[in-house]
C-alpha atoms as a PDB file:
ATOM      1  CA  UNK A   1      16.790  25.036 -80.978  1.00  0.00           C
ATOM      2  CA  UNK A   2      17.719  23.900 -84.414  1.00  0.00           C
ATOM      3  CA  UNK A   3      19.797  20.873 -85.186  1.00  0.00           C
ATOM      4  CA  UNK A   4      21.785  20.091 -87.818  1.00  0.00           C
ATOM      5  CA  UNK A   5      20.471  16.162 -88.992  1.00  0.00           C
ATOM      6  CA  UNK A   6      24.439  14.178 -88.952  1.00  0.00           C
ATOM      7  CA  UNK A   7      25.812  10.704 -88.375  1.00  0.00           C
ATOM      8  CA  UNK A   8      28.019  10.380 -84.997  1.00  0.00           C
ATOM      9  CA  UNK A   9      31.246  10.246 -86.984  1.00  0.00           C
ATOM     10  CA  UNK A  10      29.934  13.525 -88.966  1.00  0.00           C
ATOM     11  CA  UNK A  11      29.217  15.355 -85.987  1.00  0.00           C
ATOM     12  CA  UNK A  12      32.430  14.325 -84.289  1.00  0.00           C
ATOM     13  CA  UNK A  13      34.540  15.675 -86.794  1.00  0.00           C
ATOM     14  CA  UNK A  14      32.932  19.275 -87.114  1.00  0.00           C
ATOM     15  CA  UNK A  15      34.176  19.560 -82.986  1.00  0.00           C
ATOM     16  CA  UNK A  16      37.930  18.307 -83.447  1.00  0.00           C
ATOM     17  CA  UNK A  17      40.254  16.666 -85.933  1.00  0.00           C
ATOM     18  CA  UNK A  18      40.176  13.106 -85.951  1.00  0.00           C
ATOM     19  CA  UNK A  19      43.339  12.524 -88.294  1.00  0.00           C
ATOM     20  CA  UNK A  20      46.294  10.941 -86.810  1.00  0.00           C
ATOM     21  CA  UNK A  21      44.647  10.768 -83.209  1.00  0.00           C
ATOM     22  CA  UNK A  22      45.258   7.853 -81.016  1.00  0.00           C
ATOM     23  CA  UNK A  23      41.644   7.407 -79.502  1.00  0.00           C
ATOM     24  CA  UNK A  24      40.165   5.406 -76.481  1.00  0.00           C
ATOM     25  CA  UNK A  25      36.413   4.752 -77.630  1.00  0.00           C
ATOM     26  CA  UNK A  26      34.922   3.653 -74.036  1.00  0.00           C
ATOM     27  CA  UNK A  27      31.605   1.763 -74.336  1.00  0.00           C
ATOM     28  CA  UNK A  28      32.395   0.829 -77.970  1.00  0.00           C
ATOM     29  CA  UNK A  29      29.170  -1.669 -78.677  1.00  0.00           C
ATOM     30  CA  UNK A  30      29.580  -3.598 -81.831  1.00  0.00           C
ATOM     31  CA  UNK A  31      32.635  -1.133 -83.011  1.00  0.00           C
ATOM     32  CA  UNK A  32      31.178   1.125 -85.256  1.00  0.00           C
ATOM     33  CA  UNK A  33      32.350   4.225 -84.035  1.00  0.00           C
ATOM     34  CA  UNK A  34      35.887   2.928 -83.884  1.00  0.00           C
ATOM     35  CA  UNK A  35      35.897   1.959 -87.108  1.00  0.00           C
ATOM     36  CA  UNK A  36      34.661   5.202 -88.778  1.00  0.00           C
ATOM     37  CA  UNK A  37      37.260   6.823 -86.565  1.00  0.00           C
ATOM     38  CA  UNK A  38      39.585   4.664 -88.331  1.00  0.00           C
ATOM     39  CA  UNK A  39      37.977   5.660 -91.648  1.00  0.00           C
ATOM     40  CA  UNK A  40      38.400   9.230 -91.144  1.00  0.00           C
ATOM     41  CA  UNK A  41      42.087   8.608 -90.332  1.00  0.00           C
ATOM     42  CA  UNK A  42      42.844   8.213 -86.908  1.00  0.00           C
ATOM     43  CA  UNK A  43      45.744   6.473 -86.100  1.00  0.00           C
ATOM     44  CA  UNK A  44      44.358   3.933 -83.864  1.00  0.00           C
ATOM     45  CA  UNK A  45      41.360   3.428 -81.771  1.00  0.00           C
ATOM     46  CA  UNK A  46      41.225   1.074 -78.505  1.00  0.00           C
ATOM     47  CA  UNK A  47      37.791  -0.245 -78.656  1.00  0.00           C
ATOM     48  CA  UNK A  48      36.369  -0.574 -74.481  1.00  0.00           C
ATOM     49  CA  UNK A  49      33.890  -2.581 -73.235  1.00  0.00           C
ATOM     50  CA  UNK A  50      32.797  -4.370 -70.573  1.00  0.00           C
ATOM     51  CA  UNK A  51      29.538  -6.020 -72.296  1.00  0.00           C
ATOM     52  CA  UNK A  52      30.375  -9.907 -72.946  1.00  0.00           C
ATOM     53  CA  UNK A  53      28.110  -9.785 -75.661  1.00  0.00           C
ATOM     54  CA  UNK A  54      29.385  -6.290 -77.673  1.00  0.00           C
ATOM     55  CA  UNK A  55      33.088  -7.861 -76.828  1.00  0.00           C
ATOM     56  CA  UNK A  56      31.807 -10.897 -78.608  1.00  0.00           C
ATOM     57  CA  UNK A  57      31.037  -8.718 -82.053  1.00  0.00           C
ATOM     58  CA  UNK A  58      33.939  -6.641 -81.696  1.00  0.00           C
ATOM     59  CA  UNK A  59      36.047  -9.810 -81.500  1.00  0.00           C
ATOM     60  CA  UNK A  60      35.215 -10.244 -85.104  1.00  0.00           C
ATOM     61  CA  UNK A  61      36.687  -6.552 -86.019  1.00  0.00           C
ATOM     62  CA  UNK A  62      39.874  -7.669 -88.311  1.00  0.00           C
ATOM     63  CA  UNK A  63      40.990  -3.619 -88.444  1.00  0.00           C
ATOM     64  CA  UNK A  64      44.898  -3.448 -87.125  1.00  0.00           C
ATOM     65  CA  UNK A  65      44.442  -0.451 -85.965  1.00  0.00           C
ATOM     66  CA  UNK A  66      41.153  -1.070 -83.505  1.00  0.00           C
ATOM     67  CA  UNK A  67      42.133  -3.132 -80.657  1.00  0.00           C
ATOM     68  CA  UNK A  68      39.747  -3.986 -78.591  1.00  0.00           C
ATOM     69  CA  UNK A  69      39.987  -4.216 -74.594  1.00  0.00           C
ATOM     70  CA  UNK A  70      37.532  -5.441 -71.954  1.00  0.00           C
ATOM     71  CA  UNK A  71      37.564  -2.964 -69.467  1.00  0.00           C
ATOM     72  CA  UNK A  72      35.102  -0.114 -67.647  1.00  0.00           C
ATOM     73  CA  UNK A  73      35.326   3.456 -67.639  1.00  0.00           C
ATOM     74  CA  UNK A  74      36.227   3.145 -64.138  1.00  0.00           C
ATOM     75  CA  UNK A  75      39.334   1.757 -64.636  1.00  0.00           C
ATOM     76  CA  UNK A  76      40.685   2.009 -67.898  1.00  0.00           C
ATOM     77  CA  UNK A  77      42.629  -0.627 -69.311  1.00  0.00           C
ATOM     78  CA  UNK A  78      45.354   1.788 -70.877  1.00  0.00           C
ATOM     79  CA  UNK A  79      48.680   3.647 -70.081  1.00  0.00           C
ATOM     80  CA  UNK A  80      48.697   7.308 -68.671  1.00  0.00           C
ATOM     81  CA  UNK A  81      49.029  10.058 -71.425  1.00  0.00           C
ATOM     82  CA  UNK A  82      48.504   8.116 -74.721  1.00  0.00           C
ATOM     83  CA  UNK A  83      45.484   9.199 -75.537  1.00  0.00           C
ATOM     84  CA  UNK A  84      44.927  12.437 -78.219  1.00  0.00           C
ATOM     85  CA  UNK A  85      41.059  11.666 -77.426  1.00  0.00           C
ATOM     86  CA  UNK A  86      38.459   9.715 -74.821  1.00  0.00           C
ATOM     87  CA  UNK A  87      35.614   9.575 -76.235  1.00  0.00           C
ATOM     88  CA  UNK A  88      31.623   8.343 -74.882  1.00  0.00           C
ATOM     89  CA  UNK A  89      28.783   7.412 -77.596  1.00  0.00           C
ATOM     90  CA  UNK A  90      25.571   7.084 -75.539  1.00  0.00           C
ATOM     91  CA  UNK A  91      27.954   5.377 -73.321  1.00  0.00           C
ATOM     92  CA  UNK A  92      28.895   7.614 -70.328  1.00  0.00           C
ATOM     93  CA  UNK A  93      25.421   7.188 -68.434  1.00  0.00           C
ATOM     94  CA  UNK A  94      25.762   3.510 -68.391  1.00  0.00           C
ATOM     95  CA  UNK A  95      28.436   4.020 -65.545  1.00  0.00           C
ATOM     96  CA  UNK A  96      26.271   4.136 -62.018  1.00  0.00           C
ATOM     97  CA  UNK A  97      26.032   7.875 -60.652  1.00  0.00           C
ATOM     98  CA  UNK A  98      28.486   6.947 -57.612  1.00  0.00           C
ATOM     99  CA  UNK A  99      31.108   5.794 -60.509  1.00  0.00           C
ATOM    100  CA  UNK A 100      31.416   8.667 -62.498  1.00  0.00           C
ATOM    101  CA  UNK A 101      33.593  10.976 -60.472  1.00  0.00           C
ATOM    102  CA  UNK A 102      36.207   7.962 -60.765  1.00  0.00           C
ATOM    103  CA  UNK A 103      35.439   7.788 -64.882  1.00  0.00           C
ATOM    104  CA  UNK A 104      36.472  11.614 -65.540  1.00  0.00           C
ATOM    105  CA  UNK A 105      39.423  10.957 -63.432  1.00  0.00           C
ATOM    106  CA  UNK A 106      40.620   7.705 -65.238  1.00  0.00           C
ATOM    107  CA  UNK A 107      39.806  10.078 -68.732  1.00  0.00           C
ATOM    108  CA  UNK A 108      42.150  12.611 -67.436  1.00  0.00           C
ATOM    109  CA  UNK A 109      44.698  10.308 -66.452  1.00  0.00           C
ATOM    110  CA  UNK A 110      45.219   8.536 -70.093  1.00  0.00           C
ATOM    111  CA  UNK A 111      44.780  11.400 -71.834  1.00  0.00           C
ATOM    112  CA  UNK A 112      48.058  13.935 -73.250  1.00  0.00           C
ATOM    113  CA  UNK A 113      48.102  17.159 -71.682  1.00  0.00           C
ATOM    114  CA  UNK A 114      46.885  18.590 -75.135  1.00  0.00           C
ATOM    115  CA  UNK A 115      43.867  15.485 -75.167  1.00  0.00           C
ATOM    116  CA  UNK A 116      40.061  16.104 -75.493  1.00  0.00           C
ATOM    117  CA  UNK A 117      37.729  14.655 -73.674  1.00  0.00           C
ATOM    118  CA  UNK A 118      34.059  14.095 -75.525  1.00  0.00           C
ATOM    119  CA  UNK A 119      30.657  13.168 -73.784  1.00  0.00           C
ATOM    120  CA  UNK A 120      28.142  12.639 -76.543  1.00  0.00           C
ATOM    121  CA  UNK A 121      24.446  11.762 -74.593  1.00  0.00           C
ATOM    122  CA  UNK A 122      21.229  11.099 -76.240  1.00  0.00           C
ATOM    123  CA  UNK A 123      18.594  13.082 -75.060  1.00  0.00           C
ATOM    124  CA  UNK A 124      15.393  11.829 -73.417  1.00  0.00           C
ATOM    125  CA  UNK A 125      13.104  12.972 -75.537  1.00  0.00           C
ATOM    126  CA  UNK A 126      11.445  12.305 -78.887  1.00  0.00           C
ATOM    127  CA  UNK A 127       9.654   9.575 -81.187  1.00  0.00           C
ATOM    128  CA  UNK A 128      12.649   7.550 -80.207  1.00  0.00           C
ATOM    129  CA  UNK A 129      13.046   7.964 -77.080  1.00  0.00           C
ATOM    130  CA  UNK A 130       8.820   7.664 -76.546  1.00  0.00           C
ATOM    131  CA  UNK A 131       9.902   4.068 -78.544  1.00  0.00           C
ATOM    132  CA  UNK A 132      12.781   3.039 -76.219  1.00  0.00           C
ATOM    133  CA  UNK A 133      11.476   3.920 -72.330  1.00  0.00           C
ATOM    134  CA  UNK A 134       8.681   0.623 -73.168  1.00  0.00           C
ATOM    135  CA  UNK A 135      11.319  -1.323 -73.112  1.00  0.00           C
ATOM    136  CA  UNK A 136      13.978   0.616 -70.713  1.00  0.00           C
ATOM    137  CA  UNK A 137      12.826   3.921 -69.381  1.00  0.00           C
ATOM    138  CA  UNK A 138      16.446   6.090 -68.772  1.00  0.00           C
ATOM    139  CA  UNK A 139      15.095   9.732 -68.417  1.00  0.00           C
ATOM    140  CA  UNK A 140      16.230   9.774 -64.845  1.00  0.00           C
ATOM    141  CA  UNK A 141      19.502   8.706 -65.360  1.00  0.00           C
ATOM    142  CA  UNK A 142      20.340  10.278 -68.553  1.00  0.00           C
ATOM    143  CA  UNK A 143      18.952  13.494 -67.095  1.00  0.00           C
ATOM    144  CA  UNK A 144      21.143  12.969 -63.312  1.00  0.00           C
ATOM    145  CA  UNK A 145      24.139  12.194 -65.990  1.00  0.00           C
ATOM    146  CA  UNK A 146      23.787  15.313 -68.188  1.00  0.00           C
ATOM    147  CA  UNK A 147      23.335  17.188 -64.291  1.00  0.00           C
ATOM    148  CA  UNK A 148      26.654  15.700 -63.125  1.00  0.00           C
ATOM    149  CA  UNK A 149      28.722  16.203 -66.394  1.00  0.00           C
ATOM    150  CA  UNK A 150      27.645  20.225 -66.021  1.00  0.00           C
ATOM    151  CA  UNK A 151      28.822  20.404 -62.530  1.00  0.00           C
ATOM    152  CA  UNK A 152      32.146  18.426 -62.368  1.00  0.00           C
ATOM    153  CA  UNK A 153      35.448  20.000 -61.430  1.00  0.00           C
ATOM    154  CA  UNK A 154      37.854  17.396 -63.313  1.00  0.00           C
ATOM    155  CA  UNK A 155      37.495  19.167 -66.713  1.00  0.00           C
ATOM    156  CA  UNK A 156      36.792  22.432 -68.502  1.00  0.00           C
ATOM    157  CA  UNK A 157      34.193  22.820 -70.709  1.00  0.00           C
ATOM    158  CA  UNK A 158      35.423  23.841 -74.337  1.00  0.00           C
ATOM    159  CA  UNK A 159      31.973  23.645 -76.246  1.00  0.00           C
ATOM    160  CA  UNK A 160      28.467  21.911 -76.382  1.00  0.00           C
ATOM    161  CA  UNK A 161      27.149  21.114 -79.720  1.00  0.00           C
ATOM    162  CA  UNK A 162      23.677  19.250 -80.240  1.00  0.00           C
ATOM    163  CA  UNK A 163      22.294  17.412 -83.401  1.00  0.00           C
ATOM    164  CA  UNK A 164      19.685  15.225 -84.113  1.00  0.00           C
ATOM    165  CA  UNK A 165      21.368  11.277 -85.348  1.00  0.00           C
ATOM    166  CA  UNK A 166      19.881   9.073 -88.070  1.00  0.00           C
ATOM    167  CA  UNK A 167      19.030   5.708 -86.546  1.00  0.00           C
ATOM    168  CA  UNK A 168      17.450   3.307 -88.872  1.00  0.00           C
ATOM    169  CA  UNK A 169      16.243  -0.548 -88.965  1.00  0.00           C
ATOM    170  CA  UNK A 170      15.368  -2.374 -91.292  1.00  0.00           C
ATOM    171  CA  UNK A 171      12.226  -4.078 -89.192  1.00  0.00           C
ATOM    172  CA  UNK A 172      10.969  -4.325 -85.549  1.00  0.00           C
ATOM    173  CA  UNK A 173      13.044  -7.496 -85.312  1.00  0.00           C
ATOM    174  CA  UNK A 174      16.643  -5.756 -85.718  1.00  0.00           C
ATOM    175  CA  UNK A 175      15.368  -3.160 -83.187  1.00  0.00           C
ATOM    176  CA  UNK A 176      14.561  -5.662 -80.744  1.00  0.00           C
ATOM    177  CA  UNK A 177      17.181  -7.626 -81.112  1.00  0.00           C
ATOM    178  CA  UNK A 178      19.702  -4.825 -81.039  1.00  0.00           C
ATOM    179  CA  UNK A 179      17.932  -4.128 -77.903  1.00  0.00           C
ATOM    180  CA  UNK A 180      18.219  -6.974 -76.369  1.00  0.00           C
ATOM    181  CA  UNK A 181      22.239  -7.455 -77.267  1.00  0.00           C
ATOM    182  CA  UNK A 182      22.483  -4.109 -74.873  1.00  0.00           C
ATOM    183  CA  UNK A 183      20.852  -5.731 -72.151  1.00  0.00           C
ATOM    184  CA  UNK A 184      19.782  -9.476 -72.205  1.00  0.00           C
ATOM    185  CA  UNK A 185      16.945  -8.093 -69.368  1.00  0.00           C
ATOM    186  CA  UNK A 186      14.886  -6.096 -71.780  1.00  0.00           C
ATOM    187  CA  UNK A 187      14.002  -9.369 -73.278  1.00  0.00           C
ATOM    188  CA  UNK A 188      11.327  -9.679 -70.844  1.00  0.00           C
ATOM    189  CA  UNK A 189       9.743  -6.348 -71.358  1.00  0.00           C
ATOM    190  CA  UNK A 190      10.078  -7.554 -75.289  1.00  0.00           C
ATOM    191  CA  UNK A 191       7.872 -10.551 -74.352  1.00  0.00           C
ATOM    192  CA  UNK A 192       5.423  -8.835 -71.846  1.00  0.00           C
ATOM    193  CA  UNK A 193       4.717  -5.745 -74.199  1.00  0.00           C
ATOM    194  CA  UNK A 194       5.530  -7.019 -77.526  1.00  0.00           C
ATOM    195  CA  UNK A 195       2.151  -5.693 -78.940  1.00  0.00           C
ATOM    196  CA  UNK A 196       2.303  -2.171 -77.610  1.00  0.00           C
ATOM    197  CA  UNK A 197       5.840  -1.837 -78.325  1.00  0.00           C
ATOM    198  CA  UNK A 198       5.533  -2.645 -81.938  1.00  0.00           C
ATOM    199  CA  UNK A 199       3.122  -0.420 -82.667  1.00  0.00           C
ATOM    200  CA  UNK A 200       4.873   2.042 -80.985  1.00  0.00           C
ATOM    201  CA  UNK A 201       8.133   1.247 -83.724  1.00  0.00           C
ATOM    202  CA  UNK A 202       6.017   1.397 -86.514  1.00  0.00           C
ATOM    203  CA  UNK A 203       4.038   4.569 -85.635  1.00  0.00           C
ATOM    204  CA  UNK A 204       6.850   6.619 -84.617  1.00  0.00           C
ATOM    205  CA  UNK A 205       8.986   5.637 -87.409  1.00  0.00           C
ATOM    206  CA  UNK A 206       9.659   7.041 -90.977  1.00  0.00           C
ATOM    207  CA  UNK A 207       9.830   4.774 -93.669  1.00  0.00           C
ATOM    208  CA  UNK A 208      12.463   5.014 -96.052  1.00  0.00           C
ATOM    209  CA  UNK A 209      14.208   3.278 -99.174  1.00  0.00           C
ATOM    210  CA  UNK A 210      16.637   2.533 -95.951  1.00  0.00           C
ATOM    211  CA  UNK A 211      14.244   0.758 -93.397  1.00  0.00           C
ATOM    212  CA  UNK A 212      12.670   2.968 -90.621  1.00  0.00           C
ATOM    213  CA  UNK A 213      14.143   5.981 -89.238  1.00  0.00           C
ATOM    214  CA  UNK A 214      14.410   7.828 -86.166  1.00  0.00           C
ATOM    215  CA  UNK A 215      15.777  11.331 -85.151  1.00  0.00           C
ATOM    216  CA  UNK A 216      17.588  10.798 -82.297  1.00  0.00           C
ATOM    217  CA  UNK A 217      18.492  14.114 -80.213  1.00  0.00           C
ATOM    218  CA  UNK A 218      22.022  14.045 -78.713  1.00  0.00           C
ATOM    219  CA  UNK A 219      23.493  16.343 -77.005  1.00  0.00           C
ATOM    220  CA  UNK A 220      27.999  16.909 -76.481  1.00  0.00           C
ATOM    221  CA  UNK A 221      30.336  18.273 -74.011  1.00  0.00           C
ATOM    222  CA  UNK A 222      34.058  18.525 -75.630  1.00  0.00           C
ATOM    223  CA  UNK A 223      36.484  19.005 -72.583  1.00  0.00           C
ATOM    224  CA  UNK A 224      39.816  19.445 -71.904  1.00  0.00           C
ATOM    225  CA  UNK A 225      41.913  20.134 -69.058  1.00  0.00           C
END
């Protein structure tokens, strides 16, 4: 299959119009997402996470029209039918299997009747992914996820789009560390297979004027229902 090589915010808005949405961006990390959703003119983004350390970065965002919430996709910290979109970035298989029913019904209920729904998954497959499973190997889950999401009755499947997404560092250090800022447990793999996963950064990495870059596969659902 070929892919089309685009940044999240890129690929987002060849699927739907972003302008003058009022977004819920569930399992927002540091905030970039919201904030290029911003960029591209949305009307206002509520930034979700549960993570004490990504609600610690976001806390810094000074953008009026990103709030940011702690909450879970579980239970979503929002009104019914105020959202134009609900949108997961490599976000939706971080919810445990036995949750996720609950998460497309908590979607459904704070979206509009004319919302969208978006599930945007990385793939487990790749240089990248070959780099991240040394530290925290998700093929099962990210596979079970992709499984559920194809099966569920809460929504109806508009389109699936795949592309490959441009992740870059600058050195081994930033990818650790962002690593570690996801989960504070992967610090011990970090210390235990420091060595092997280095090498691994370095060899299945591109160097560029930008740092080193991956191709990360992802692959979308865009819902509705």
């Amino acid at each position: 299959m070929k892919r089309p090589l685009l940044s999240h915010i890129d690929a987002l808005s060849k699927m739907i119009e972003i302008e003058g949405k009022e977004i819920l961006d569930v399992g927002a990390g540091a905030g970039q997402m919201s904030i290029c959703m911003i960029q591209r003119g949305a009307k206002s983004v509520q930034a979700i996470e549960c993570s004490m350390a990504m609600l610690e970065k976001l806390s810094h965002l000074k953008i009026a029209e990103v709030k940011v919430l702690c909450g879970k996709g579980e239970a979503l910290p929002c009104l019914g039918e105020t959202a134009d979109l609900v949108l997961y970035l490599n976000s939706f298989h971080h919810i445990p299997l036995s949750n996720q029913e609950q998460a497309l019904v908590e979607a459904r209920r704070c979206l509009r009747r004319s919302g969208v729904f978006v599930v945007a998954e990385p793939e487990p497959f790749g240089p990248y992914f070959e780099l991240t499973r040394l530290v925290d190997d998700e093929k099962a889950i990210r596979e079970q996820t992709w499984d559920f999401l194809s099966k569920q009755k809460v929504f109806e499947l508009l389109e699936e789009f795949y592309y490959f997404a441009p992740k870059v560092y600058e050195s081994f250090a930033e990818f650790e560390g962002h690593s570690i800022s996801v989960a504070k447990e992967r610090a011990s793999q970090f210390r235990e297979n420091h060595d092997q996963i280095c090498q691994k950064f370095y060899a299945n990495s591109v160097q560029t004027d930008k740092g080193y870059e991956f191709r990360q596969p992802m692959r979308v659902k865009v819902m509705k229902f």
